[in-house]
C-alpha atoms as a PDB file:
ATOM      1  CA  UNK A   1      92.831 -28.665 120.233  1.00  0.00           C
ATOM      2  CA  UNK A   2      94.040 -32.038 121.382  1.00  0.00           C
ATOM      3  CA  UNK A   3      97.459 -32.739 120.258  1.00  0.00           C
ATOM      4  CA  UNK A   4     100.420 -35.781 120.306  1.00  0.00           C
ATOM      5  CA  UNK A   5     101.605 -39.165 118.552  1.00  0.00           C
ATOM      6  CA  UNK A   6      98.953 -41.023 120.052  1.00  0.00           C
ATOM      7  CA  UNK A   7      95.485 -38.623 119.112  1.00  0.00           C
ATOM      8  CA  UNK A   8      93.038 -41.086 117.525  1.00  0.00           C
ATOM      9  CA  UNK A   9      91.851 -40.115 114.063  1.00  0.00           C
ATOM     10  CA  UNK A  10      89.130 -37.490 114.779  1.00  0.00           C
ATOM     11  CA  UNK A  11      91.613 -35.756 117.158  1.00  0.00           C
ATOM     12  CA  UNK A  12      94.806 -35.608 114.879  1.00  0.00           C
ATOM     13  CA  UNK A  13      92.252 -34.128 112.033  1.00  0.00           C
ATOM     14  CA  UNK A  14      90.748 -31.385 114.217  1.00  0.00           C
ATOM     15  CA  UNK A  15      89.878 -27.767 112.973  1.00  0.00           C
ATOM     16  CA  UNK A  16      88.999 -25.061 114.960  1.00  0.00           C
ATOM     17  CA  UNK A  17      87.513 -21.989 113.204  1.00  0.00           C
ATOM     18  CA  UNK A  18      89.551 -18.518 113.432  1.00  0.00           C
ATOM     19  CA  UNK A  19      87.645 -16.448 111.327  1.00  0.00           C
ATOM     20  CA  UNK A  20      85.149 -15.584 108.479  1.00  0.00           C
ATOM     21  CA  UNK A  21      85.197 -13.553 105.694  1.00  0.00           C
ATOM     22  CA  UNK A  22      81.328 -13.217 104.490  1.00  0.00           C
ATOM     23  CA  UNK A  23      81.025 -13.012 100.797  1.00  0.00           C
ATOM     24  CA  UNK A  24      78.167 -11.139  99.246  1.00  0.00           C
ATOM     25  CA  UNK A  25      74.989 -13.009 100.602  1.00  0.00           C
ATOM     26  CA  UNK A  26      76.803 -13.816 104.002  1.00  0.00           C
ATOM     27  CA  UNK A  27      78.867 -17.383 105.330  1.00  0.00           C
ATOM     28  CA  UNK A  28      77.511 -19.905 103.237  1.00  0.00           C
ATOM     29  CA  UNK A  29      77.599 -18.141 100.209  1.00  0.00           C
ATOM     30  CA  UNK A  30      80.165 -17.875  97.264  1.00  0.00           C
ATOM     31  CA  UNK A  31      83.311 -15.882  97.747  1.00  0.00           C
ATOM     32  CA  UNK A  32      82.734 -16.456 101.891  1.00  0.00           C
ATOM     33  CA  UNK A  33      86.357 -17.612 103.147  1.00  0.00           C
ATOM     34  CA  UNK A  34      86.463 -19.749 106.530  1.00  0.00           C
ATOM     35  CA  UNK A  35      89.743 -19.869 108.032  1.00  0.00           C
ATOM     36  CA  UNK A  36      90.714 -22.543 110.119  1.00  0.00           C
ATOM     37  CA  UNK A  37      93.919 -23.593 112.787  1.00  0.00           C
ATOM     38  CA  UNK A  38      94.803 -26.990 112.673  1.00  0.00           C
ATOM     39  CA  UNK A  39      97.777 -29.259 113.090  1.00  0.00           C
ATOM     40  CA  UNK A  40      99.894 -32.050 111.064  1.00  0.00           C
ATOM     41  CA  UNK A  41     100.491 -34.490 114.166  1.00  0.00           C
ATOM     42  CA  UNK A  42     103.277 -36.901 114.377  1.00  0.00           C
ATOM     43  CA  UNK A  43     103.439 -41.005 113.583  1.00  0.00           C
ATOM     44  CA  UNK A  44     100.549 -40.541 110.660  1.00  0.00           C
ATOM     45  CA  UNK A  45     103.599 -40.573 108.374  1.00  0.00           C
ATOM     46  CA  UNK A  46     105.239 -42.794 106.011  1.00  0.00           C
ATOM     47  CA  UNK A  47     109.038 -41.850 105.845  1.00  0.00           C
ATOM     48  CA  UNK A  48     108.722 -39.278 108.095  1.00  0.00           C
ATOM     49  CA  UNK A  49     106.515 -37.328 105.801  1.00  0.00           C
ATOM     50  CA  UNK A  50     102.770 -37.305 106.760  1.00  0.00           C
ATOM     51  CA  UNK A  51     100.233 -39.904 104.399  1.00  0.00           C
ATOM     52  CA  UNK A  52      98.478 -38.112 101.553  1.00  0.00           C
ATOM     53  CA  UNK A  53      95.439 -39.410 102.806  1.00  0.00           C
ATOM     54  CA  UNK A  54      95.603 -37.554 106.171  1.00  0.00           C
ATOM     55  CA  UNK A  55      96.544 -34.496 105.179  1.00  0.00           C
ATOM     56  CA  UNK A  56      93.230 -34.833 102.425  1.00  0.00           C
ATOM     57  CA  UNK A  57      91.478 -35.431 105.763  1.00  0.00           C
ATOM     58  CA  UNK A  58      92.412 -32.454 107.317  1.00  0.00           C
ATOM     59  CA  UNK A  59      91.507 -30.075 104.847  1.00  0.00           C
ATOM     60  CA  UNK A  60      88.323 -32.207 104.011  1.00  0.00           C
ATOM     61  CA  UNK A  61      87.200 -31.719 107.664  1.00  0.00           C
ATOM     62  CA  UNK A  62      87.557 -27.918 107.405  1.00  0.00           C
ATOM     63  CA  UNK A  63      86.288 -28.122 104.157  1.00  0.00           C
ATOM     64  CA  UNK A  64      82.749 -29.978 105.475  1.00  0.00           C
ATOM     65  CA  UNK A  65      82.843 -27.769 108.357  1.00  0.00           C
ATOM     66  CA  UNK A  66      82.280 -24.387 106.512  1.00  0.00           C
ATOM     67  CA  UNK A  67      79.623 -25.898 104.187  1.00  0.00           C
ATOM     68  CA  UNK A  68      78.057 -27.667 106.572  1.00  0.00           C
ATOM     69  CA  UNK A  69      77.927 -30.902 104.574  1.00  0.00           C
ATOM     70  CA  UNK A  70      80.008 -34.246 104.606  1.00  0.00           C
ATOM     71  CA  UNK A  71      82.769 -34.578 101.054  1.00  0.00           C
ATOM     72  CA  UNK A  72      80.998 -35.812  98.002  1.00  0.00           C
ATOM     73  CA  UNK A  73      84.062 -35.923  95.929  1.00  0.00           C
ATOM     74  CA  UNK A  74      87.410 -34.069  96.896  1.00  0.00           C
ATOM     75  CA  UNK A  75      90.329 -33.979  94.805  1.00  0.00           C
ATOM     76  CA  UNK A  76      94.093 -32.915  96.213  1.00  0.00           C
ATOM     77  CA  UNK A  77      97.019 -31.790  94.659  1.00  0.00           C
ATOM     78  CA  UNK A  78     100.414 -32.584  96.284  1.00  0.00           C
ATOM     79  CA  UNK A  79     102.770 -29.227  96.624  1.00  0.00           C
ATOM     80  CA  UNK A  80     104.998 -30.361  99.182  1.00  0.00           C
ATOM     81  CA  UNK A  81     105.951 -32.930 101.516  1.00  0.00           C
ATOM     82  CA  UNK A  82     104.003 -32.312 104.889  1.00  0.00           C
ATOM     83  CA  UNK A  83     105.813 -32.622 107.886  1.00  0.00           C
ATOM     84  CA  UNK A  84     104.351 -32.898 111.443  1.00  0.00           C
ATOM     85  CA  UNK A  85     103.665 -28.941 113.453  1.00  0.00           C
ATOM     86  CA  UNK A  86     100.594 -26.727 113.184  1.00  0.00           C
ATOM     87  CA  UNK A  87      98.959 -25.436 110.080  1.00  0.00           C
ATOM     88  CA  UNK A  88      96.345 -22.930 108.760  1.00  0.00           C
ATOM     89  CA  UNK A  89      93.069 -24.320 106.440  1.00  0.00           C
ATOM     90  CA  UNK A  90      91.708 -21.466 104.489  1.00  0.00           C
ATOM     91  CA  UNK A  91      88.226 -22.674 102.901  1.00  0.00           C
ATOM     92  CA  UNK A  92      86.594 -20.226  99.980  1.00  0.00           C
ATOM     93  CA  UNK A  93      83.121 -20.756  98.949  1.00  0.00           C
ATOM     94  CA  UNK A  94      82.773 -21.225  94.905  1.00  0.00           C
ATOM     95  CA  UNK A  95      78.647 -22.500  95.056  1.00  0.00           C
ATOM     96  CA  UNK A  96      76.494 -23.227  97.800  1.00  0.00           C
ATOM     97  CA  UNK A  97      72.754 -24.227  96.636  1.00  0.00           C
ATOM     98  CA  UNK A  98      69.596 -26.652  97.911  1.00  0.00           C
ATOM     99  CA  UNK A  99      71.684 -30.250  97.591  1.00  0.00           C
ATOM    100  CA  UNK A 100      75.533 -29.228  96.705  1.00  0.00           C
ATOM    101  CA  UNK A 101      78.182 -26.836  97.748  1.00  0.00           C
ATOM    102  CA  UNK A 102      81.906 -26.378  96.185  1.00  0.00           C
ATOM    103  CA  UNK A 103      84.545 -24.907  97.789  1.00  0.00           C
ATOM    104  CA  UNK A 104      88.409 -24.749  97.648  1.00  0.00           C
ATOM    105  CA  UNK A 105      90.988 -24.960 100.497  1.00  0.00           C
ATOM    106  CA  UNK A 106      94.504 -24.291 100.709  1.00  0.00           C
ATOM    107  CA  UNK A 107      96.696 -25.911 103.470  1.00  0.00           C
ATOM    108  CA  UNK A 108      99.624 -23.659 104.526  1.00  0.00           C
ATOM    109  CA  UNK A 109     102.535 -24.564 107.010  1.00  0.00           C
ATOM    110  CA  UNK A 110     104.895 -22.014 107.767  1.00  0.00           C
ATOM    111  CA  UNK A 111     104.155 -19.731 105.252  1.00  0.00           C
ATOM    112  CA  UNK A 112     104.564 -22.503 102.355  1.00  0.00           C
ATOM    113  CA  UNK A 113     101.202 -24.328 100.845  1.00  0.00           C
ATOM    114  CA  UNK A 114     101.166 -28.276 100.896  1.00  0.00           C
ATOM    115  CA  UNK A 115      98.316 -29.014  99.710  1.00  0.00           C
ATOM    116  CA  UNK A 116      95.092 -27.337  97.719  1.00  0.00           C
ATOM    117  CA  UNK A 117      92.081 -29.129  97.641  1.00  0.00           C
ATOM    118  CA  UNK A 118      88.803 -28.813  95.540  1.00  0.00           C
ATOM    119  CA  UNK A 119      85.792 -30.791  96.371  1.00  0.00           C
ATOM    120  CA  UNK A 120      82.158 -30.807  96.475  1.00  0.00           C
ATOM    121  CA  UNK A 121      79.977 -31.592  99.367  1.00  0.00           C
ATOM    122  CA  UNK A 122      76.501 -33.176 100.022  1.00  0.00           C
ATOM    123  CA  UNK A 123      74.831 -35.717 101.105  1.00  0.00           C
ATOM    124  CA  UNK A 124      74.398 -39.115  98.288  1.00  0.00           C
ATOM    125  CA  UNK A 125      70.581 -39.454  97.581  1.00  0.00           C
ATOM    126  CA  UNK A 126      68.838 -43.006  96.870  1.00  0.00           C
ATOM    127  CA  UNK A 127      66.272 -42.177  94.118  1.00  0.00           C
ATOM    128  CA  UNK A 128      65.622 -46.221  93.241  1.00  0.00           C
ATOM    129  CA  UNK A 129      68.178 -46.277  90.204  1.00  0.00           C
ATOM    130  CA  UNK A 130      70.607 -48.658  90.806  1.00  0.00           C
ATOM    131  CA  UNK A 131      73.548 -50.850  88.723  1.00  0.00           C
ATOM    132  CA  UNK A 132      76.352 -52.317  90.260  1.00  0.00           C
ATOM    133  CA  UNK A 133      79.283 -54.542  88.360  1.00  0.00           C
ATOM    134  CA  UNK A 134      81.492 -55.470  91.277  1.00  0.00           C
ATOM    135  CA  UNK A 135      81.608 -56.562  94.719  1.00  0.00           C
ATOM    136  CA  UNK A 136      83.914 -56.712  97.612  1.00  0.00           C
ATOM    137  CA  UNK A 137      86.791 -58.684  96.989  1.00  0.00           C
ATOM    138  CA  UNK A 138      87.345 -61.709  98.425  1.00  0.00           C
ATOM    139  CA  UNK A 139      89.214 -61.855 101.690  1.00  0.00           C
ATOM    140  CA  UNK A 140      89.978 -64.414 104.356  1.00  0.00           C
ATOM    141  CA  UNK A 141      88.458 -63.283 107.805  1.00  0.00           C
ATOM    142  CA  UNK A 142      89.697 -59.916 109.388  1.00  0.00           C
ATOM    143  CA  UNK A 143      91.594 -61.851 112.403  1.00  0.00           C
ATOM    144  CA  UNK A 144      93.053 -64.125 109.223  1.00  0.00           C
ATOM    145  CA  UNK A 145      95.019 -61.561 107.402  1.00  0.00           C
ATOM    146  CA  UNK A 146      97.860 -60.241 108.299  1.00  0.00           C
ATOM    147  CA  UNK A 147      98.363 -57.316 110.606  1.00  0.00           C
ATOM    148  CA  UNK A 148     100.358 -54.681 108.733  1.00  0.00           C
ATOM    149  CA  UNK A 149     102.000 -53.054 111.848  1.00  0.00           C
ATOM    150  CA  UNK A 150     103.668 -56.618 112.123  1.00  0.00           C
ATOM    151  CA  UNK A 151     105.340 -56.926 108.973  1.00  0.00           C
ATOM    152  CA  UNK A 152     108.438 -55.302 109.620  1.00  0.00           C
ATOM    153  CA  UNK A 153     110.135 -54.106 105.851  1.00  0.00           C
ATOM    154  CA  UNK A 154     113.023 -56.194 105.262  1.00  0.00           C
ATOM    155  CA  UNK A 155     113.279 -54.992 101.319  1.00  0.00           C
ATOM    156  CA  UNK A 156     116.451 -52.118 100.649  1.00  0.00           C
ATOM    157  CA  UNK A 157     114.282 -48.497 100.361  1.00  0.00           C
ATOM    158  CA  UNK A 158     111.335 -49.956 101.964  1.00  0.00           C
ATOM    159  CA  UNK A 159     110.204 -47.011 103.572  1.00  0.00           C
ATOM    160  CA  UNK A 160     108.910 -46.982 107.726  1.00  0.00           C
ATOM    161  CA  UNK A 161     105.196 -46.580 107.538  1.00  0.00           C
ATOM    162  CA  UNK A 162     104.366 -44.913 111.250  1.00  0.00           C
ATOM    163  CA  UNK A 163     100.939 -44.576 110.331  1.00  0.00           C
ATOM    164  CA  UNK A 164     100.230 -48.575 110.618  1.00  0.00           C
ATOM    165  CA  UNK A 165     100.624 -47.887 114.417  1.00  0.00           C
ATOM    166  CA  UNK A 166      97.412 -45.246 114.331  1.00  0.00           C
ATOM    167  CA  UNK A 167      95.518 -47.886 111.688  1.00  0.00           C
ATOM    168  CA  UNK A 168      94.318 -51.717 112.483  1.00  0.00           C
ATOM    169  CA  UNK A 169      95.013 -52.651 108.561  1.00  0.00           C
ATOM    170  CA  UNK A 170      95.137 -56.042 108.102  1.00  0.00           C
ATOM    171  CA  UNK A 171      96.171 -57.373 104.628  1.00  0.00           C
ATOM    172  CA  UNK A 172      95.539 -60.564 101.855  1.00  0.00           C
ATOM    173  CA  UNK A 173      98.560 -62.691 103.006  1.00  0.00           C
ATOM    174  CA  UNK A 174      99.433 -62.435  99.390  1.00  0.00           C
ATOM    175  CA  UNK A 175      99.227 -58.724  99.135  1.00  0.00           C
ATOM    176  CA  UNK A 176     102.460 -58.764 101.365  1.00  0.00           C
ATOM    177  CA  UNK A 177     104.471 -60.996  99.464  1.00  0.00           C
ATOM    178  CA  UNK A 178     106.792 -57.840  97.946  1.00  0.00           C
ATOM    179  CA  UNK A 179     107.860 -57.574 101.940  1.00  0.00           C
ATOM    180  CA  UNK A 180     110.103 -60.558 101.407  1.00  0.00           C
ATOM    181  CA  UNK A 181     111.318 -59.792  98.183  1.00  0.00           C
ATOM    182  CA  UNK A 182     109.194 -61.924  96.348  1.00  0.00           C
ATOM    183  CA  UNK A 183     106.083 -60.226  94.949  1.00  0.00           C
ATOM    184  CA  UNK A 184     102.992 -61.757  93.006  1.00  0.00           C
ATOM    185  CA  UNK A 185     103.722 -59.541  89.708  1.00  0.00           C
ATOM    186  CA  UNK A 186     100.579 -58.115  89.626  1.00  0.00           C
ATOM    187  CA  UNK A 187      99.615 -54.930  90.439  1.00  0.00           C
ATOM    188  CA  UNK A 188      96.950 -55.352  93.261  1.00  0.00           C
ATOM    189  CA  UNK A 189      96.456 -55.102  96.818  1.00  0.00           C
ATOM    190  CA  UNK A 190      93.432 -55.805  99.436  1.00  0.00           C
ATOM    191  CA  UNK A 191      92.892 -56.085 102.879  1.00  0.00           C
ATOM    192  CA  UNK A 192      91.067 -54.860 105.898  1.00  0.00           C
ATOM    193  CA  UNK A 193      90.871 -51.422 107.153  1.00  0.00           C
ATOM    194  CA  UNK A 194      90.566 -50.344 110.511  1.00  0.00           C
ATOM    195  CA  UNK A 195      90.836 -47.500 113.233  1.00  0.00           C
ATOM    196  CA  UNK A 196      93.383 -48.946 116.124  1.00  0.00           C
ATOM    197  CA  UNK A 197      91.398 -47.247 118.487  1.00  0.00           C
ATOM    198  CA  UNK A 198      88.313 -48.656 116.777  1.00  0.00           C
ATOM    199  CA  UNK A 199      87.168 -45.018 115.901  1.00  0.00           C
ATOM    200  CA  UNK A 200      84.086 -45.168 113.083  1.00  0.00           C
ATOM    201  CA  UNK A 201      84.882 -44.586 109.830  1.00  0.00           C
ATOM    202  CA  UNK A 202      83.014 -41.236 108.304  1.00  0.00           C
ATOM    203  CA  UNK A 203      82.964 -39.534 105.563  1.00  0.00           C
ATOM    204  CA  UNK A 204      86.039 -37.813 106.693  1.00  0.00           C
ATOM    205  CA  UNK A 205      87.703 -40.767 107.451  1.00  0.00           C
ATOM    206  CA  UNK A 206      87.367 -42.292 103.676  1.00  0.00           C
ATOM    207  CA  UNK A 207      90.013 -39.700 102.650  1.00  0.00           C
ATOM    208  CA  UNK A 208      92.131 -41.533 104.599  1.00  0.00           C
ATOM    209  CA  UNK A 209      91.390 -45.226 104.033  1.00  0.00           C
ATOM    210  CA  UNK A 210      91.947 -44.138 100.100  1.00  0.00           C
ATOM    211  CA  UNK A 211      95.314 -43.679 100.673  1.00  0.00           C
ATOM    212  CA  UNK A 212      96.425 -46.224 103.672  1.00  0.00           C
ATOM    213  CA  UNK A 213      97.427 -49.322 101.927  1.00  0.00           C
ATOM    214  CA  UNK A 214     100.858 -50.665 100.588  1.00  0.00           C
ATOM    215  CA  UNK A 215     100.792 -49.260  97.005  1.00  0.00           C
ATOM    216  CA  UNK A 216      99.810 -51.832  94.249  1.00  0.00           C
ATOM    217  CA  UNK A 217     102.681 -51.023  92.262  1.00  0.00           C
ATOM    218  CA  UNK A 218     104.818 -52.871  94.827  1.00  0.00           C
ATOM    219  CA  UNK A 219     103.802 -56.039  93.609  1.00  0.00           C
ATOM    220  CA  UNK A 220     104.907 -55.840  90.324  1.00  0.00           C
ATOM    221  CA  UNK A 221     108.221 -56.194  90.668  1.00  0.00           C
ATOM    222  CA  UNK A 222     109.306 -52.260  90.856  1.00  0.00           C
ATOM    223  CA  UNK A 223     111.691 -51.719  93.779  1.00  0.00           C
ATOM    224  CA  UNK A 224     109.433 -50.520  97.153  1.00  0.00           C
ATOM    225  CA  UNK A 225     110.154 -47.037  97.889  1.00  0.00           C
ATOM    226  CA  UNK A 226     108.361 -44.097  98.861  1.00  0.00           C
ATOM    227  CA  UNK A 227     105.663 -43.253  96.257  1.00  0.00           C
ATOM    228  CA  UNK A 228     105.097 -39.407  96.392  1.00  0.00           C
ATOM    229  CA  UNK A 229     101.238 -38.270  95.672  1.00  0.00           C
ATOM    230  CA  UNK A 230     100.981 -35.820  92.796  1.00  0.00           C
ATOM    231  CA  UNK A 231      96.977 -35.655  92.763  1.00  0.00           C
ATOM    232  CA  UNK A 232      94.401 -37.935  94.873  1.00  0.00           C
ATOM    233  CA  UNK A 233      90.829 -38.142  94.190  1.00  0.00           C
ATOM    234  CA  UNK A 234      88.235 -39.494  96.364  1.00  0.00           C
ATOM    235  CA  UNK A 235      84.320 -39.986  95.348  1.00  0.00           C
ATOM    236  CA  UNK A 236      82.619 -40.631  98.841  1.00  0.00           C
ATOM    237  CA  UNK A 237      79.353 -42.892  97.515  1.00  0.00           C
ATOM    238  CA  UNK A 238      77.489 -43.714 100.743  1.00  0.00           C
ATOM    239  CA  UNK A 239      78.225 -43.599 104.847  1.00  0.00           C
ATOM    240  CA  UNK A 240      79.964 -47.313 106.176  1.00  0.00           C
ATOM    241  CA  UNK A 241      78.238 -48.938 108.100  1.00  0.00           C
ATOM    242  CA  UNK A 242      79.956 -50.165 111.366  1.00  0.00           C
ATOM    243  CA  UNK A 243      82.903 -52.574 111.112  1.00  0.00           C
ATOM    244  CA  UNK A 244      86.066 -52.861 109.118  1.00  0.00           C
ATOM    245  CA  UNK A 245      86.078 -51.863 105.709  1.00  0.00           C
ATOM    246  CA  UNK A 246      87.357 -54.274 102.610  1.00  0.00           C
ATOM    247  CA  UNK A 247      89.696 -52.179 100.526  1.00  0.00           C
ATOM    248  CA  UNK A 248      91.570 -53.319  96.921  1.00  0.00           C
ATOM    249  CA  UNK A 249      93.542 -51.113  94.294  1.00  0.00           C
ATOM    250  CA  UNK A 250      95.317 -51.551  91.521  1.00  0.00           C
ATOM    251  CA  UNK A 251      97.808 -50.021  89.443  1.00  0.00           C
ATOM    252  CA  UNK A 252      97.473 -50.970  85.356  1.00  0.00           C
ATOM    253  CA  UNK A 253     100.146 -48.236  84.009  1.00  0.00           C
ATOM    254  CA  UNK A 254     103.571 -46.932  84.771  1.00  0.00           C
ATOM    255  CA  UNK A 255     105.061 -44.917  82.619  1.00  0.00           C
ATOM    256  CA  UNK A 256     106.712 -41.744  82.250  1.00  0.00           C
ATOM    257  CA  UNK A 257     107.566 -41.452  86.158  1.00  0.00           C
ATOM    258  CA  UNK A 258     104.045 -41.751  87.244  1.00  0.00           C
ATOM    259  CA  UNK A 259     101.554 -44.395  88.238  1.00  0.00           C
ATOM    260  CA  UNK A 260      97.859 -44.574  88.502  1.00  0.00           C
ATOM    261  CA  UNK A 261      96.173 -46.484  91.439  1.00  0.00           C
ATOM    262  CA  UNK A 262      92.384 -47.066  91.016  1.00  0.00           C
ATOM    263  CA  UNK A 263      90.572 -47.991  94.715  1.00  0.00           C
ATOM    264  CA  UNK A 264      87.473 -49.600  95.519  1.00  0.00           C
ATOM    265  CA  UNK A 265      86.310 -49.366  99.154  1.00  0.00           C
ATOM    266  CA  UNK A 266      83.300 -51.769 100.200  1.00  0.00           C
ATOM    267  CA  UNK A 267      81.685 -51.378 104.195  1.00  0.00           C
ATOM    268  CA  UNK A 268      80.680 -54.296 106.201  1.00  0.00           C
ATOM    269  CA  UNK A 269      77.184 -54.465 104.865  1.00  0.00           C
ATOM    270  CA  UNK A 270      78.683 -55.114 100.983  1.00  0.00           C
ATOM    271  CA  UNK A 271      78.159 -51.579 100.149  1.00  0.00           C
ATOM    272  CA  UNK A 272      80.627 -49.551  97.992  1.00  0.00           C
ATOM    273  CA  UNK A 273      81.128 -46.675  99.798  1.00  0.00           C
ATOM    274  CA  UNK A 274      84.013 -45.092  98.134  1.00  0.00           C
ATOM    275  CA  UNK A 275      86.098 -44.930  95.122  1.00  0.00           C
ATOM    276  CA  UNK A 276      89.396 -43.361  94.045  1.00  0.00           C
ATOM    277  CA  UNK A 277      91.976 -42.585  91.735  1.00  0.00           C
ATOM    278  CA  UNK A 278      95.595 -40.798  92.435  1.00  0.00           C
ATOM    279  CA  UNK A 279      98.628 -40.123  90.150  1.00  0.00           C
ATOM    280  CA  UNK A 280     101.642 -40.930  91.874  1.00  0.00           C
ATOM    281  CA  UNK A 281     105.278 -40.590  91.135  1.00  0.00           C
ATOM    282  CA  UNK A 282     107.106 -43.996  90.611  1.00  0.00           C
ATOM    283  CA  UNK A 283     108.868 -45.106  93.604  1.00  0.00           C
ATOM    284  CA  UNK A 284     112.142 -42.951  95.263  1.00  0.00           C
ATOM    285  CA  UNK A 285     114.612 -44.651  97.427  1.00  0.00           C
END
């Protein structure tokens, strides 16, 4: 298994099977368990502690390799902080039938779980019904925007994002106004998204982009800080085509300690090809 700082995207998400525990009609059936080694690699962080996003990719790539299908929809919930160093991906079979298969994962470091993960795998099918009320949003030209791993943070708290080294994200030139201290007051964010080894994007790789921008909330005026995932959930709706993706989210409620942060994620053809929603803590200096 290929490991270090500089692994492109498909490397630094690698699984490689251990064993497999058939359930009652054999591999691919409920109660099978695959069991997978993997590892968290280092500088896909933010803070030092590894993006939400990646570590959903990780067990989503296990998770697509036992049922032998790409991620449908996958929802994560946050246990602990991950830090970089191998890891075990144990995948358990709940249905596997003609179109759709669920499963659950559990990702363990060191004896202690960080993440566990239920999602549901298949491929989207076109049957001619079709209503769409949005579009991409409106963006200046990729080379136009501003290159995230420029920006250095100048704002007290901002935390170091080491993951816009691995990434090619380029942003709205307003999106980064809260870098300088002076924010737009709304909510919102958009901007390119890119491999920086100009990997494609997959399936697997949507888990990531869901979770790879400066969070919305940073706009409105609440001091940047590290904003701790509590639950991420990604619908996959269609394969990108090739080419940088246009991403935008936006955060409508904080209250009670927690934020929501709905994302729209449109391919180079105009196509949405994902969505998501995560609950997030409000931001920690």
């Amino acid at each position: 298994m290929a490991s270090g700082k500089h692994a492109g995207f498909a490397a630094a998400t690698a699984v490689e099977l251990l064993d497999v525990a058939d359930g009652a009609g054999g591999p691919a059936s409920a109660g099978s368990v695959h069991r997978y080694r993997a590892e968290i690699h280092d500088g896909w962080d933010i803070g030092g502690n590894a993006n939400g996003g990646y570590v959903l990719a990780i067990a989503g790539r296990a998770m697509a390799a036992a049922m032998g299908r790409p991620p449908l929809s996958v929802t994560g919930h946050y246990l602990a902080p991950s830090p970089p160093g191998a890891c075990e991906v144990t995948v358990t079979t709940v249905r596997s039938g003609g179109r759709l298969g669920t499963c659950t994962a559990s990702l363990v470091q060191d004896g202690r779980e960080l993440i566990r993960v239920l999602g549901t795998f298949g491929t989207p099918v076109d049957n001619g019904h079709r209503y769409v009320a949005g579009e991409p949003p409106e963006l200046p030209p990729y080379r136009e925007c501003v290159a995230r791993s420029e920006v250095a943070p100048t704002g007290e708290g901002m935390p170091v994002a080491g993951l816009m080294d691995r990434l090619a994200v380029r942003m709205h030139p307003d999106a980064l106004s809260f870098v300088t201290g002076a924010p737009t007051g709304r909510a919102e964010t958009s901007g390119w998204f890119a491999f920086a080894q100009e990997e494609p994007i997959d399936e697997i790789g949507l888990l990531l982009v869901a979770d790879a921008m400066a969070p919305a909330v940073f706009n409105s005026g609440l001091p940047a800080g590290w904003v701790p995932t509590v639950e991420l959930t990604v619908h996959v709706r269609a394969r990108p085509a090739p080419g940088p993706l246009r991403c935008t989210f936006r955060t409508r409620f904080v209250a009670g300690g927690a934020l929501e942060e709905d994302g729209e994620v449109w391919d180079s053809a105009g196509q949405l090809v994902a969505q998501s929603r995560q609950l997030a803590l409000t931001p920690r200096h």
